[in-house]
C-alpha atoms as a PDB file:
ATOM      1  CA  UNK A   1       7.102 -91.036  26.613  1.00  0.00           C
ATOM      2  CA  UNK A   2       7.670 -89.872  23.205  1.00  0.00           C
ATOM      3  CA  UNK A   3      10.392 -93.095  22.925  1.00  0.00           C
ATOM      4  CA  UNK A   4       7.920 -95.296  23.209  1.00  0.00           C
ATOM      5  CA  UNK A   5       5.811 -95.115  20.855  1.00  0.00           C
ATOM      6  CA  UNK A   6       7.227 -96.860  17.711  1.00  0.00           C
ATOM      7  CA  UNK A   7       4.427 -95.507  15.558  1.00  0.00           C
ATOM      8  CA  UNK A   8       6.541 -92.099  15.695  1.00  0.00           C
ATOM      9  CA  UNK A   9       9.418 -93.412  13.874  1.00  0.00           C
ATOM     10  CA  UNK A  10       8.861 -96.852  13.152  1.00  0.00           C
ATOM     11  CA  UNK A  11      12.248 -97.724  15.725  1.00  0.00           C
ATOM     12  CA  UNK A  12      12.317 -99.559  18.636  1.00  0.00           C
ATOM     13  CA  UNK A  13      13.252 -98.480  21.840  1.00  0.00           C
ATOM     14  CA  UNK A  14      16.423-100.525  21.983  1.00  0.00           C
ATOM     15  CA  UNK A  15      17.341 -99.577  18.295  1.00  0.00           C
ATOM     16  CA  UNK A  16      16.869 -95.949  19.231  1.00  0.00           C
ATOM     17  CA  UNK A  17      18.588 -96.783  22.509  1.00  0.00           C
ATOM     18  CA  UNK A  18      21.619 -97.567  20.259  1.00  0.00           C
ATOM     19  CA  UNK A  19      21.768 -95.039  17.986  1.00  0.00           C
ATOM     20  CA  UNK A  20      22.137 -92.559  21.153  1.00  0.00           C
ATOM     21  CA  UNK A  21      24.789 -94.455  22.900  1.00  0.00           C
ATOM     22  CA  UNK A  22      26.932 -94.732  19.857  1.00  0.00           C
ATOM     23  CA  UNK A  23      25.933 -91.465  18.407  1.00  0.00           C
ATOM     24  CA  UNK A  24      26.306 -88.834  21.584  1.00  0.00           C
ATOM     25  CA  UNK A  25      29.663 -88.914  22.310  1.00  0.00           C
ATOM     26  CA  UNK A  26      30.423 -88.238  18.788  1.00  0.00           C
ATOM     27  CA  UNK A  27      28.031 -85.190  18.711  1.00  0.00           C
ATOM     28  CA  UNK A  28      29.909 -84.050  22.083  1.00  0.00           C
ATOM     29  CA  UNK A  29      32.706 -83.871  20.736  1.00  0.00           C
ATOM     30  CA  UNK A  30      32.002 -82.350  17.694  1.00  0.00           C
ATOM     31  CA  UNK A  31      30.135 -80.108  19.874  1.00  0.00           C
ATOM     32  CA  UNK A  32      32.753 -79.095  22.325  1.00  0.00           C
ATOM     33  CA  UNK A  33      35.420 -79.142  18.817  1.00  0.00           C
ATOM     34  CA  UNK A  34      33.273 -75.829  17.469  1.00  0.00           C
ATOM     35  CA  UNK A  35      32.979 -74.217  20.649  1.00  0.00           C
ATOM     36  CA  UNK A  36      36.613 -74.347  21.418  1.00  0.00           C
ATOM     37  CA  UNK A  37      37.849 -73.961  17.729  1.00  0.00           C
ATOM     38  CA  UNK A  38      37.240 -69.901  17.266  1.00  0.00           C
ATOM     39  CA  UNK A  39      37.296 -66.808  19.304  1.00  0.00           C
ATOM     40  CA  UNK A  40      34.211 -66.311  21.390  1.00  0.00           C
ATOM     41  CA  UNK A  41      31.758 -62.976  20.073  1.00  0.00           C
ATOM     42  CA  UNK A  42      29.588 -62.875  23.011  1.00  0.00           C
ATOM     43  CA  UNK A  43      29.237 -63.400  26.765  1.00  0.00           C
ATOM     44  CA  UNK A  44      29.314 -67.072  28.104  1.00  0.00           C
ATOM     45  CA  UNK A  45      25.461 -67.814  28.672  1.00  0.00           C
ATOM     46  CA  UNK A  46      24.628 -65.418  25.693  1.00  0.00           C
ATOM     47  CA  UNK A  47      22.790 -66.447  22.423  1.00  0.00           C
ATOM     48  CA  UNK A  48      20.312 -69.052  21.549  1.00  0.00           C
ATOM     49  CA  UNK A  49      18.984 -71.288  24.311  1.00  0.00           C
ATOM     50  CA  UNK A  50      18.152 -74.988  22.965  1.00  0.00           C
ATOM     51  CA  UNK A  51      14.986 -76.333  23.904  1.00  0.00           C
ATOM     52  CA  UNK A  52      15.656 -79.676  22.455  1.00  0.00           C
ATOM     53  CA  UNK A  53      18.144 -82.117  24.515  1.00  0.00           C
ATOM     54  CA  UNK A  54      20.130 -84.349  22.125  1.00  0.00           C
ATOM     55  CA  UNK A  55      17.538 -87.414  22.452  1.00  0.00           C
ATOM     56  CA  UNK A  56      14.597 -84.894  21.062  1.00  0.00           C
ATOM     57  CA  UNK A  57      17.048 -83.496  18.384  1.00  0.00           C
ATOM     58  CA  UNK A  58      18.001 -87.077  17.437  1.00  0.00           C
ATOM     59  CA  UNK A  59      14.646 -88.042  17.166  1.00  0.00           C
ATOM     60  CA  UNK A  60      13.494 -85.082  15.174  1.00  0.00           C
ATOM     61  CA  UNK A  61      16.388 -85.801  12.741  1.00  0.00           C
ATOM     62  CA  UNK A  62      15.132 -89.324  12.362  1.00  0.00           C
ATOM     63  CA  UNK A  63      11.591 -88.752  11.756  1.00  0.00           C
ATOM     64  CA  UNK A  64      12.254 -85.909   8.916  1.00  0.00           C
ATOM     65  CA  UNK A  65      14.549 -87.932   7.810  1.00  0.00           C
ATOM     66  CA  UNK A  66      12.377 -91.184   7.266  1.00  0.00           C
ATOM     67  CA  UNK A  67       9.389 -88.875   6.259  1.00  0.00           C
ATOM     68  CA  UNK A  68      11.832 -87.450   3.300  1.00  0.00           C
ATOM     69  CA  UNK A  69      12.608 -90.944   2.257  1.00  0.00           C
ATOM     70  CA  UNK A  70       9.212 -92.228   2.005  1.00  0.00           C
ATOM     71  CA  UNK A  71       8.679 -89.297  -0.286  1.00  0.00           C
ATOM     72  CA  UNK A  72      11.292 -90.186  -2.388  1.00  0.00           C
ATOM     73  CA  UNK A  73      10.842 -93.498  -2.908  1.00  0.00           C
ATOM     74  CA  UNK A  74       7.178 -92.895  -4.398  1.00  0.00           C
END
């Protein structure tokens, strides 16, 4: 499992753990907030389907994240 492996972003699994549980409702929310907040344009089910599930998006966000700061602080 991707988790795991702490080479990948340098987190533990219980620090990454954390970060979801206190992160994901927020994102929900937010989530849920845009959909409801303007008129629909197309057909419930229509559009882009996402691949990622919030843990993979989270974790993508992280590593590109810590990549760009290692970068910087050269």
């Amino acid at each position: 499992m991707i988790i795991s492996n702490r080479r990948i972003t340098g987190l533990a699994v219980g620090v990454i753990a954390e970060l979801v549980e206190e992160i994901a409702p927020l994102w929900q929310e937010r989530h849920q907030a845009r959909l409801t907040s303007r008129p629909r344009k197309r057909a419930v089910g229509a559009g882009a389907k996402h691949r990622l599930v919030f843990v993979d998006r989270l974790l993508a966000t992280l590593v590109r994240a810590l990549r760009h700061a290692d970068k910087a602080a050269v």
